[in-house]
C-alpha atoms as a PDB file:
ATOM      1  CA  UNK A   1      12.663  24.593 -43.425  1.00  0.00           C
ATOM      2  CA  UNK A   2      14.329  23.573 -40.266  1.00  0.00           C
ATOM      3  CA  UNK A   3      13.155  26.602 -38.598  1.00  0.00           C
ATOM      4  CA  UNK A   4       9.989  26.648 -39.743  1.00  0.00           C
ATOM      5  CA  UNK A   5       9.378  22.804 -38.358  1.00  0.00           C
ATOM      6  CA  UNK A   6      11.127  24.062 -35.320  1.00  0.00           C
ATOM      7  CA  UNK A   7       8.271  26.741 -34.620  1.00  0.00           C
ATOM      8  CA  UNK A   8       5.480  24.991 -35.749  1.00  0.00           C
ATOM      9  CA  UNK A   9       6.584  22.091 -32.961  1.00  0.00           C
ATOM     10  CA  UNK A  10       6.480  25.028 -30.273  1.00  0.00           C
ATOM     11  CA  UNK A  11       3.289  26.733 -31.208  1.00  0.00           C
ATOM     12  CA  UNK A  12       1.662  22.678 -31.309  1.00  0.00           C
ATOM     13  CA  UNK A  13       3.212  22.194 -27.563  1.00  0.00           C
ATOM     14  CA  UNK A  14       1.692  25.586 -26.606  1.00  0.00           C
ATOM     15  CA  UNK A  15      -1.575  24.542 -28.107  1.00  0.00           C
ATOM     16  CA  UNK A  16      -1.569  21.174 -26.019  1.00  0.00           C
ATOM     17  CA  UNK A  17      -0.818  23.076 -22.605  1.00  0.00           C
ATOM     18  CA  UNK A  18      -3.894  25.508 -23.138  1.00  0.00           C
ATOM     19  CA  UNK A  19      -5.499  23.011 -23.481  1.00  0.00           C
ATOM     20  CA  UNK A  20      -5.004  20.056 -20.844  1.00  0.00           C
ATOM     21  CA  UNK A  21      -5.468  23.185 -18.217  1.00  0.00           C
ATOM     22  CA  UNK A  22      -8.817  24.345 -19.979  1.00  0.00           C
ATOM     23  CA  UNK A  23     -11.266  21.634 -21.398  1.00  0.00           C
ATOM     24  CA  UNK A  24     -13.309  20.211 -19.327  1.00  0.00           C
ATOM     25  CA  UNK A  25     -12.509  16.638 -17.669  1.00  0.00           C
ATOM     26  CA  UNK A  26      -9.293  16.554 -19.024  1.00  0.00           C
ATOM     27  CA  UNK A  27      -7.281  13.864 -16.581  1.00  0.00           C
ATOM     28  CA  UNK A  28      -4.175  15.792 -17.410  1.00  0.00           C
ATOM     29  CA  UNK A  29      -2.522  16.701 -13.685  1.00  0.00           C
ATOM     30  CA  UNK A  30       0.906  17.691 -12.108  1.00  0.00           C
ATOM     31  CA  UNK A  31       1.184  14.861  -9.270  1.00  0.00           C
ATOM     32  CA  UNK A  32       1.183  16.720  -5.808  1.00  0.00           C
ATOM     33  CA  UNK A  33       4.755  17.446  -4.377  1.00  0.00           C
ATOM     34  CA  UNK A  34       5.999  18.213  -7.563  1.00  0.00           C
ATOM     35  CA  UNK A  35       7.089  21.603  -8.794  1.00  0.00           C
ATOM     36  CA  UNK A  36       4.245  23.605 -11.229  1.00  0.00           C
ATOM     37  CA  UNK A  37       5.215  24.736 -14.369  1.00  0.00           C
ATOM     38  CA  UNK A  38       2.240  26.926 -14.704  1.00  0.00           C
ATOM     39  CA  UNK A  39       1.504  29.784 -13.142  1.00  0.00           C
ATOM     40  CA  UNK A  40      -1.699  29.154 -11.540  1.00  0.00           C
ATOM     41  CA  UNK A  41      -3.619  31.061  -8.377  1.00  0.00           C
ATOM     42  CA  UNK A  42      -2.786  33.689  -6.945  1.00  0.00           C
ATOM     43  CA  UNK A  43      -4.537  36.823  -4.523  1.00  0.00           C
ATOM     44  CA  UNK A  44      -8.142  36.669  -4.641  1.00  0.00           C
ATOM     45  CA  UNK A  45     -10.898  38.425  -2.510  1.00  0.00           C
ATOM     46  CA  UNK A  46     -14.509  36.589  -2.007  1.00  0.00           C
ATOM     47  CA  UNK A  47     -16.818  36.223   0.710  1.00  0.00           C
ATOM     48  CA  UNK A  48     -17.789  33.428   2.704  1.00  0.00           C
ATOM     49  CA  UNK A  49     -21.274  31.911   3.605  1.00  0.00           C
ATOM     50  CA  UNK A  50     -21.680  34.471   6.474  1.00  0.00           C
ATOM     51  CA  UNK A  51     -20.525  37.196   4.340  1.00  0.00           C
ATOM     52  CA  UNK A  52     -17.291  37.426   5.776  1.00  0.00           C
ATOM     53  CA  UNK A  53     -14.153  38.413   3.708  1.00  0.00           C
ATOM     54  CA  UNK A  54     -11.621  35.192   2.833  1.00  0.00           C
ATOM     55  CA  UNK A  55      -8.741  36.331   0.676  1.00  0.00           C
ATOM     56  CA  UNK A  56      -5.472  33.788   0.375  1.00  0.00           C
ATOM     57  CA  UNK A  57      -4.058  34.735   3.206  1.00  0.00           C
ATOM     58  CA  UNK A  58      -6.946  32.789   5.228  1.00  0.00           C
ATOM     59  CA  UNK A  59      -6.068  29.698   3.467  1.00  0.00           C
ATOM     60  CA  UNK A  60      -2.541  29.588   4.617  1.00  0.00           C
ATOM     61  CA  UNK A  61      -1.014  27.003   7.344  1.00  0.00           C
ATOM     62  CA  UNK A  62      -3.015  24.442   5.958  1.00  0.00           C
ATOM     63  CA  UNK A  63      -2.884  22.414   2.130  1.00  0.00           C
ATOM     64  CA  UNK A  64      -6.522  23.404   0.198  1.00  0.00           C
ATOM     65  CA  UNK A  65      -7.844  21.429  -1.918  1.00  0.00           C
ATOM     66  CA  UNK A  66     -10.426  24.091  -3.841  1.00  0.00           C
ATOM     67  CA  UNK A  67     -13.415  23.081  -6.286  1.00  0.00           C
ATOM     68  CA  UNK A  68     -15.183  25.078  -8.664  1.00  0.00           C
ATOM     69  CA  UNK A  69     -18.572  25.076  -9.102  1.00  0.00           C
ATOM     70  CA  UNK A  70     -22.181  26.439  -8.611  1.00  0.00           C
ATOM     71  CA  UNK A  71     -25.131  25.279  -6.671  1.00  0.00           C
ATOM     72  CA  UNK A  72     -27.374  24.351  -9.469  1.00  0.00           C
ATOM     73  CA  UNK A  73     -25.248  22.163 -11.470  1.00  0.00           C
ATOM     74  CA  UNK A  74     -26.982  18.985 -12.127  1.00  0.00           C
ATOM     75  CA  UNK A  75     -24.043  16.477 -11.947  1.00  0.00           C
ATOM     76  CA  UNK A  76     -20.473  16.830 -11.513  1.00  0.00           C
ATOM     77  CA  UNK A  77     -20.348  19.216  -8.476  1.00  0.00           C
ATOM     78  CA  UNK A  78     -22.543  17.667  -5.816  1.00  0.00           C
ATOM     79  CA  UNK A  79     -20.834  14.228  -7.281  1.00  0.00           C
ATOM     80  CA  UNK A  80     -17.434  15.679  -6.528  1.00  0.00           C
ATOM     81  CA  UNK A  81     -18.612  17.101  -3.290  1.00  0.00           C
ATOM     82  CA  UNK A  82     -20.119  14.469  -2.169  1.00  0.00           C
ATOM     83  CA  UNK A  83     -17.098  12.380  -3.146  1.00  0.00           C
ATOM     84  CA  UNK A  84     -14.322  14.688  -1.141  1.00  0.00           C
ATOM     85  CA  UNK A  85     -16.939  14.253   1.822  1.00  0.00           C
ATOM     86  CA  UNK A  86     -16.812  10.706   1.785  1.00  0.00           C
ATOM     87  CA  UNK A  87     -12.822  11.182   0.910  1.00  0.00           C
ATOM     88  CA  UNK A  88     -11.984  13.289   4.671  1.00  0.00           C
ATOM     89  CA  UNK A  89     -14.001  11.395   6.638  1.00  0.00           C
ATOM     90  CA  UNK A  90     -11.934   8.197   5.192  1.00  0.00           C
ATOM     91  CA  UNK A  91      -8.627  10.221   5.914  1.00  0.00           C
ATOM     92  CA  UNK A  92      -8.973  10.238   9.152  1.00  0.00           C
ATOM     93  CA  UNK A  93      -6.094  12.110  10.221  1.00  0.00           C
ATOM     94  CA  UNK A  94      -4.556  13.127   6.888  1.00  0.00           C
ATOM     95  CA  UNK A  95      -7.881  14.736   6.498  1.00  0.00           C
ATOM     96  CA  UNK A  96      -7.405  17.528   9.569  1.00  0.00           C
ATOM     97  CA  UNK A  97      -4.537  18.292   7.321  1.00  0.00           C
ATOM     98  CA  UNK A  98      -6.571  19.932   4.378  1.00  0.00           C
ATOM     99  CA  UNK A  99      -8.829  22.890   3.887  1.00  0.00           C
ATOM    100  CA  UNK A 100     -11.558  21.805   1.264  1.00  0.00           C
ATOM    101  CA  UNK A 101     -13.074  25.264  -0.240  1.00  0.00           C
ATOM    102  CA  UNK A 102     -15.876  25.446  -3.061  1.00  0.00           C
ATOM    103  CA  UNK A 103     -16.064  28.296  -4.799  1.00  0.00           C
ATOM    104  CA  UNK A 104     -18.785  29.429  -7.338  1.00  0.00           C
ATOM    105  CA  UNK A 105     -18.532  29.913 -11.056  1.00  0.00           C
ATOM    106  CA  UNK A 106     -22.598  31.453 -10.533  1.00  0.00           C
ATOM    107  CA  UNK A 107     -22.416  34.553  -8.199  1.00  0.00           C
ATOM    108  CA  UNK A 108     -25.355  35.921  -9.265  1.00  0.00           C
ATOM    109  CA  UNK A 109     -27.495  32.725  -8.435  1.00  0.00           C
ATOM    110  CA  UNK A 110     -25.116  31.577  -5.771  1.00  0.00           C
ATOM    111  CA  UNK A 111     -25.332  34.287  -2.570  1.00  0.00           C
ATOM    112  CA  UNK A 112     -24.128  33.499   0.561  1.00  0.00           C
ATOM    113  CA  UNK A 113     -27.296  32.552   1.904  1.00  0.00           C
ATOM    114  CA  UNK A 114     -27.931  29.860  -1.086  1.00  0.00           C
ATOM    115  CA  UNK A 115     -24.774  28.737  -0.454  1.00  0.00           C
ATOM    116  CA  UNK A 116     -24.760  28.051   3.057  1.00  0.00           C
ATOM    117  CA  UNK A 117     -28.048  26.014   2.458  1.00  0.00           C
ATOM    118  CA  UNK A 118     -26.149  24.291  -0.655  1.00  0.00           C
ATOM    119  CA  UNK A 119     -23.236  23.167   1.697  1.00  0.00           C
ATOM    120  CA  UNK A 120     -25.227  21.776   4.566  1.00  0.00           C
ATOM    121  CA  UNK A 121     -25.265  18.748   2.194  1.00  0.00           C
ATOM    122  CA  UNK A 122     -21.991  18.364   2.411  1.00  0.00           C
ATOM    123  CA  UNK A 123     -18.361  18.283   5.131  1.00  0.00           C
ATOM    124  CA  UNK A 124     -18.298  20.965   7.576  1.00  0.00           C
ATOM    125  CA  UNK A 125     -15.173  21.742   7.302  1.00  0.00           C
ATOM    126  CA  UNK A 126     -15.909  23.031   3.769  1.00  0.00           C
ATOM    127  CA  UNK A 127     -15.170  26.830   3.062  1.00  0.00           C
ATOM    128  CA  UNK A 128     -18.042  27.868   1.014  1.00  0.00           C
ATOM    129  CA  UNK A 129     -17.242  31.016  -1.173  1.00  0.00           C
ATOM    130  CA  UNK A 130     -18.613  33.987  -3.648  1.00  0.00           C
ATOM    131  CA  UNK A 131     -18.347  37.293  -4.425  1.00  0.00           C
ATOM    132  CA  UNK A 132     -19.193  39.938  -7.345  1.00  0.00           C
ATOM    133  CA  UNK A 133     -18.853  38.992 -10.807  1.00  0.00           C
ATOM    134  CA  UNK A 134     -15.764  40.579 -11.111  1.00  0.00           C
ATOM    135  CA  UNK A 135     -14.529  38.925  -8.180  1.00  0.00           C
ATOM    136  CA  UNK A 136     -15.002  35.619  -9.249  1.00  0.00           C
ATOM    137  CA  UNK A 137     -14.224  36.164 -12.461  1.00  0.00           C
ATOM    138  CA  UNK A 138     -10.767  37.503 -11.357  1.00  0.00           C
ATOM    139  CA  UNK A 139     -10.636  33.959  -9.487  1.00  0.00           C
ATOM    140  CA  UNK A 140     -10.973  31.580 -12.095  1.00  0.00           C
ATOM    141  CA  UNK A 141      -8.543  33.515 -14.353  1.00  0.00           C
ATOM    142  CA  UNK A 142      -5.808  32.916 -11.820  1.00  0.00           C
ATOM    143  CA  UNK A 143      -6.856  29.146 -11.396  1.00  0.00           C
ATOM    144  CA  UNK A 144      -7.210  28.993 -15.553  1.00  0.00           C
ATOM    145  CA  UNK A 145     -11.039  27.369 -14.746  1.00  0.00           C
ATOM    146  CA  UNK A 146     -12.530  26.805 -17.734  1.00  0.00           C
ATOM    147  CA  UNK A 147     -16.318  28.142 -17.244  1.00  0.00           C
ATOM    148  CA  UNK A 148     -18.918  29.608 -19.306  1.00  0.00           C
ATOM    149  CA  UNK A 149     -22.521  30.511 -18.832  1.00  0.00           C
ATOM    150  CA  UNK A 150     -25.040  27.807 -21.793  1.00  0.00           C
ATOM    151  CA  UNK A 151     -28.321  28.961 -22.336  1.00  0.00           C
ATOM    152  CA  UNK A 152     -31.384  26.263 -21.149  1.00  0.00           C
ATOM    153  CA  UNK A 153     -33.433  25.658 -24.175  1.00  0.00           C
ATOM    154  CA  UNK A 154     -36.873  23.733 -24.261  1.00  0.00           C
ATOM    155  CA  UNK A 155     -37.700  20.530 -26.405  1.00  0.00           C
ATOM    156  CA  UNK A 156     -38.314  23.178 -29.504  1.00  0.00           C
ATOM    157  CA  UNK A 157     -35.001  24.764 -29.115  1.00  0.00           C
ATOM    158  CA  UNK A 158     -36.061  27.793 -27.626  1.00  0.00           C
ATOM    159  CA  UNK A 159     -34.540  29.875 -24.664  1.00  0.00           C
ATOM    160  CA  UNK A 160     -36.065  29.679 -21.452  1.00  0.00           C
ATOM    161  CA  UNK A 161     -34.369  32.598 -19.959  1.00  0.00           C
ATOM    162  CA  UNK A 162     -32.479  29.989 -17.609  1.00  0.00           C
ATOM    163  CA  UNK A 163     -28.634  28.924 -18.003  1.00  0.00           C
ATOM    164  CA  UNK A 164     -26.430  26.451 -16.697  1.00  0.00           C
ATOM    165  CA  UNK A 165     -22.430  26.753 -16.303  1.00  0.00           C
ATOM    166  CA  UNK A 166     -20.435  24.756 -18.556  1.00  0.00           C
ATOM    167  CA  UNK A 167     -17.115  23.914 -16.667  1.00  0.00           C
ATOM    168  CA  UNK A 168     -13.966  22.376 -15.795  1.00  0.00           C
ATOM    169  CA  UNK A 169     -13.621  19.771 -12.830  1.00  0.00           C
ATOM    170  CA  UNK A 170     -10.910  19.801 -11.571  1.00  0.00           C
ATOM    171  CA  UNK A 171      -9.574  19.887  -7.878  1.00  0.00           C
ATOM    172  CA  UNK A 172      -6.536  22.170  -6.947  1.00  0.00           C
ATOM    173  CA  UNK A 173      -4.246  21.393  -4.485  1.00  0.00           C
ATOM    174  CA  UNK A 174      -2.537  23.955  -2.714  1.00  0.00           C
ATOM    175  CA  UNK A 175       0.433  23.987   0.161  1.00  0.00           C
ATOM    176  CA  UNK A 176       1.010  25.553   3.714  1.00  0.00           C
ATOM    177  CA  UNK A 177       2.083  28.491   1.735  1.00  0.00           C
ATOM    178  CA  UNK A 178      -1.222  28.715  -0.840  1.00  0.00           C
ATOM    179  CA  UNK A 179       1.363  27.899  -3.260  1.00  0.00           C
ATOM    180  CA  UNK A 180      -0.335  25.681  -6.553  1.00  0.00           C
ATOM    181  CA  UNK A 181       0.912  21.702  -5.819  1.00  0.00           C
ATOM    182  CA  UNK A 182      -0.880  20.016  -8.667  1.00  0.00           C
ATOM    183  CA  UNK A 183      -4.355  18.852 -10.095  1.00  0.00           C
ATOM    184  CA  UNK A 184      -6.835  15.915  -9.085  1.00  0.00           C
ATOM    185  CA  UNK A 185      -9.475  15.470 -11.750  1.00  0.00           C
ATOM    186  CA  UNK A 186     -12.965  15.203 -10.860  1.00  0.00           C
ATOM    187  CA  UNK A 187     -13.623  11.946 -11.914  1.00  0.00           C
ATOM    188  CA  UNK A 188     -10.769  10.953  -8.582  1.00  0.00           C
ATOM    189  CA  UNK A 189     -13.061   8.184  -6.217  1.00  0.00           C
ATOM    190  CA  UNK A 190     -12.426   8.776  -2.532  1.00  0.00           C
ATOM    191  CA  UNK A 191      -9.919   6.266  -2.077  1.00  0.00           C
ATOM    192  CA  UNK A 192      -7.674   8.093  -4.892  1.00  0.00           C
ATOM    193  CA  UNK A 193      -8.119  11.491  -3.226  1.00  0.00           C
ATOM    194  CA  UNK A 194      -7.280   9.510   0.495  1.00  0.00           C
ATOM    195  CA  UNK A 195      -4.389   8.374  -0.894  1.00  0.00           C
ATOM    196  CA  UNK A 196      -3.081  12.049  -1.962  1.00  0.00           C
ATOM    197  CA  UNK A 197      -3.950  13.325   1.232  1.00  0.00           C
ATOM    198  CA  UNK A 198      -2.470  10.520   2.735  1.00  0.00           C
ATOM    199  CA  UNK A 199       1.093  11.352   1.362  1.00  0.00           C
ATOM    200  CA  UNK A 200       1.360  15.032   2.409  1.00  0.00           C
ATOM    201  CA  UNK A 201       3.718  15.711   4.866  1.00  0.00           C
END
């Protein structure tokens, strides 16, 4: 009996990891500066706005702090854009310090031309970044995104041949070394996400 409480407890704890890294606006997070349990990123290969290659190598010597998202999501990413905007610019200093990226969960929509107009909303310094489906799908299996294509139905419940992307929001923080630091959720306000850029050394 002992042993069979003893595995049931595991397979519950395993049950509550998977999911605090993939439901969506879960405020579960590893503080930054702390060591990750998880394994989480990794190599990757995508393209930038100007079709230029940007693997994890070109994110090295600076932290990241990486969103995922696409370009025709009606809430949460050009909130949380708009947000870590408003968030360097506040920084000041402790802003030169991080690399924001955005990367798509919508290649097909989101080219590099539809992103480079998307972005122009939004911080310069952001790296803008998609690929082929199998890139970015290769992406957000490293980072454990949570994201999945919903069909758009009218008023009578029938498919109008659009989608959206159902997804998770949260921000990644990464080192000098593209190594995983920790999690900020996307419901963070500016000052929150200024004071965790604030404390990186």
């Amino acid at each position: 009996m002992a042993k069979r409480i003893a595995i049931g407890v595991i397979i519950l704890g395993a049950m509550v990891a998977v999911l605090a890294l993939y439901l969506p606006h879960t405020h579960v997070q590893q503080p930054p500066g702390t060591a990750a349990t998880a394994v989480i990123g990794g190599p990757f290969t995508l393209s930038d706005t100007t079709g230029n290659v940007v693997t994890e190598v070109n994110l090295k010597g600076r932290y990241s702090l990486i969103f995922f998202g696409f370009t025709h999501c009606p809430d949460i990413c050009p909130v949380t854009l708009q947000t870590v905007t408003q968030a360097l610019k506040a920084a000041g200093p402790a802003g030169e310090k991080v690399q924001p990226v955005f990367i798509t969960l919508d290649p097909e929509r989101d080219t590099p031309e539809a992103l480079a107009t998307y972005m122009a909303n939004f911080d310069p310094r952001f790296i803008a970044l998609t690929g082929t489906p199998e890139q970015v799908n290769a992406i957000t299996k490293a980072f454990r995104v949570y994201a999945t294509k919903t069909a758009i139905r009218d008023a009578e419940g029938k498919d109008t041949g659009d989608y959206s992307v159902s997804h998770s929001g949260f921000m990644y923080l990464l080192d000098r070394d593209g190594k995983y630091l920790g999690l900020l959720p996307g419901s963070s306000t500016a000052d929150e996400i200024v004071a965790y850029l604030k404390n990186l050394t």
